[in-house]
C-alpha atoms as a PDB file:
ATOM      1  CA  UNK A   1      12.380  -3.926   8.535  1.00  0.00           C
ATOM      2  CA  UNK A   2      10.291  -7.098   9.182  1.00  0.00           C
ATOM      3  CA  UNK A   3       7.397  -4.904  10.104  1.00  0.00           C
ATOM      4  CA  UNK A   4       7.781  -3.501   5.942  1.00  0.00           C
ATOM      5  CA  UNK A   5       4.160  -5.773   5.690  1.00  0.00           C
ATOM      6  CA  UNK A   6       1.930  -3.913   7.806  1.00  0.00           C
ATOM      7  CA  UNK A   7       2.530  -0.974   5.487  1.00  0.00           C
ATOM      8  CA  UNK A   8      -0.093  -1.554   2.770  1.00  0.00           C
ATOM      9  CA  UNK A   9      -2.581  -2.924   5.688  1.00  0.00           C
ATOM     10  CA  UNK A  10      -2.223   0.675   7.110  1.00  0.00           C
ATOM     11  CA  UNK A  11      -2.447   2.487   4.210  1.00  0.00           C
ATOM     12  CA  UNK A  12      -5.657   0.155   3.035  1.00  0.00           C
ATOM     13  CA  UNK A  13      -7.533   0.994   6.214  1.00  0.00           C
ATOM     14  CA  UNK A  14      -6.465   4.532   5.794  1.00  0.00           C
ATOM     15  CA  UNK A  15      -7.727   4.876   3.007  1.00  0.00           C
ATOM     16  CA  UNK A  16     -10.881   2.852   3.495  1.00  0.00           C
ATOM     17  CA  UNK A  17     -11.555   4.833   6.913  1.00  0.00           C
ATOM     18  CA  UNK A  18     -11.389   8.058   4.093  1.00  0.00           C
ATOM     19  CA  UNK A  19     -14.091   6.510   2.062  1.00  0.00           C
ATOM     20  CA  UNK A  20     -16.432   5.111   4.937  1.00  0.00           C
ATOM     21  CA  UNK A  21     -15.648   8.948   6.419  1.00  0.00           C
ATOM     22  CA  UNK A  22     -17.205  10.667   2.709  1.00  0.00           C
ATOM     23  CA  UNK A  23     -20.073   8.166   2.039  1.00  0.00           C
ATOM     24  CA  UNK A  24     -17.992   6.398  -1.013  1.00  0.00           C
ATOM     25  CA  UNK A  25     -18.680   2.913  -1.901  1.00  0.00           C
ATOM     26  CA  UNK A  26     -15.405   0.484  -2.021  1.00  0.00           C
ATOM     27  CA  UNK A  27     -16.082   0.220  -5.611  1.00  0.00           C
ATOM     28  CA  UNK A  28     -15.804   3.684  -5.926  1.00  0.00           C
ATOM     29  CA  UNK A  29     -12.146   3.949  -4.414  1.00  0.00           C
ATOM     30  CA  UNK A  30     -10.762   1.129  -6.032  1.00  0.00           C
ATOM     31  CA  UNK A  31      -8.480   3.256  -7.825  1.00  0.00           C
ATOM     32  CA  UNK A  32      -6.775   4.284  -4.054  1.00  0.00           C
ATOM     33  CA  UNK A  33      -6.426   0.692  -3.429  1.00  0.00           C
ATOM     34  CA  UNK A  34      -4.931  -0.114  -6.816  1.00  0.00           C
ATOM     35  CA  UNK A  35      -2.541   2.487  -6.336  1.00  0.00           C
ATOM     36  CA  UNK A  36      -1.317   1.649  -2.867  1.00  0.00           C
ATOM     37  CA  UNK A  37      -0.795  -1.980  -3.522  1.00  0.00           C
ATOM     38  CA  UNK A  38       1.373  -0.436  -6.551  1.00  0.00           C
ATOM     39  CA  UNK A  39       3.441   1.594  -4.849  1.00  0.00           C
ATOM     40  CA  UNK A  40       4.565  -1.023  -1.986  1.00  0.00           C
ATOM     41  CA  UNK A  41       5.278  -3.665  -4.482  1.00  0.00           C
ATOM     42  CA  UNK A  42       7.553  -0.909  -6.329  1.00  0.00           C
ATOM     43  CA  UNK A  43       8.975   0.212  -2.841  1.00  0.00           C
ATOM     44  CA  UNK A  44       8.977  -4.051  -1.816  1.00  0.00           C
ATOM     45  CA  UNK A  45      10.839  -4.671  -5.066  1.00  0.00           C
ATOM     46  CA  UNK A  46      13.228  -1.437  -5.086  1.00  0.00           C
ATOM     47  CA  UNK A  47      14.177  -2.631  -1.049  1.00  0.00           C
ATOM     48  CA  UNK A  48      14.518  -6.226  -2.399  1.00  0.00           C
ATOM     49  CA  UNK A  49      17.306  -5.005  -5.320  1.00  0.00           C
ATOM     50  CA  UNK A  50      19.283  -2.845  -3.408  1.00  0.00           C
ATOM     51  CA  UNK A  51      19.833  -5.823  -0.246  1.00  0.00           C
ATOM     52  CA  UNK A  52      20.512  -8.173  -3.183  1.00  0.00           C
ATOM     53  CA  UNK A  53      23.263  -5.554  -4.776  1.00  0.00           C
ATOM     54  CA  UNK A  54      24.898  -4.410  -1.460  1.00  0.00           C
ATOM     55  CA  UNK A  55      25.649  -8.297  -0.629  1.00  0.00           C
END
């Protein structure tokens, strides 16, 4: 569970490997990088609510 941080690092050089891998600029993928900080907040916050409601 403490290792719940390395998740977005992973996915970010995932998905700039992907870029670097097709010739895309960072600028041009900013929308991957959006999203995946987007989805571990939701999936940080969603974690965070349901240890605070099974206390």
């Amino acid at each position: 569970m403490t290792r719940l941080f390395l998740v977005p690092l992973v996915l970010s050089a995932l998905w700039w490997l992907f870029l670097n891998y097709h010739g895309l600029s960072v600028k041009q993928g900013a929308k991957g990088f959006y999203i995946i900080f987007a989805f571990c907040g939701a999936f940080g916050l969603f974690l965070t609510l349901i240890m605070w409601f099974m206390q």
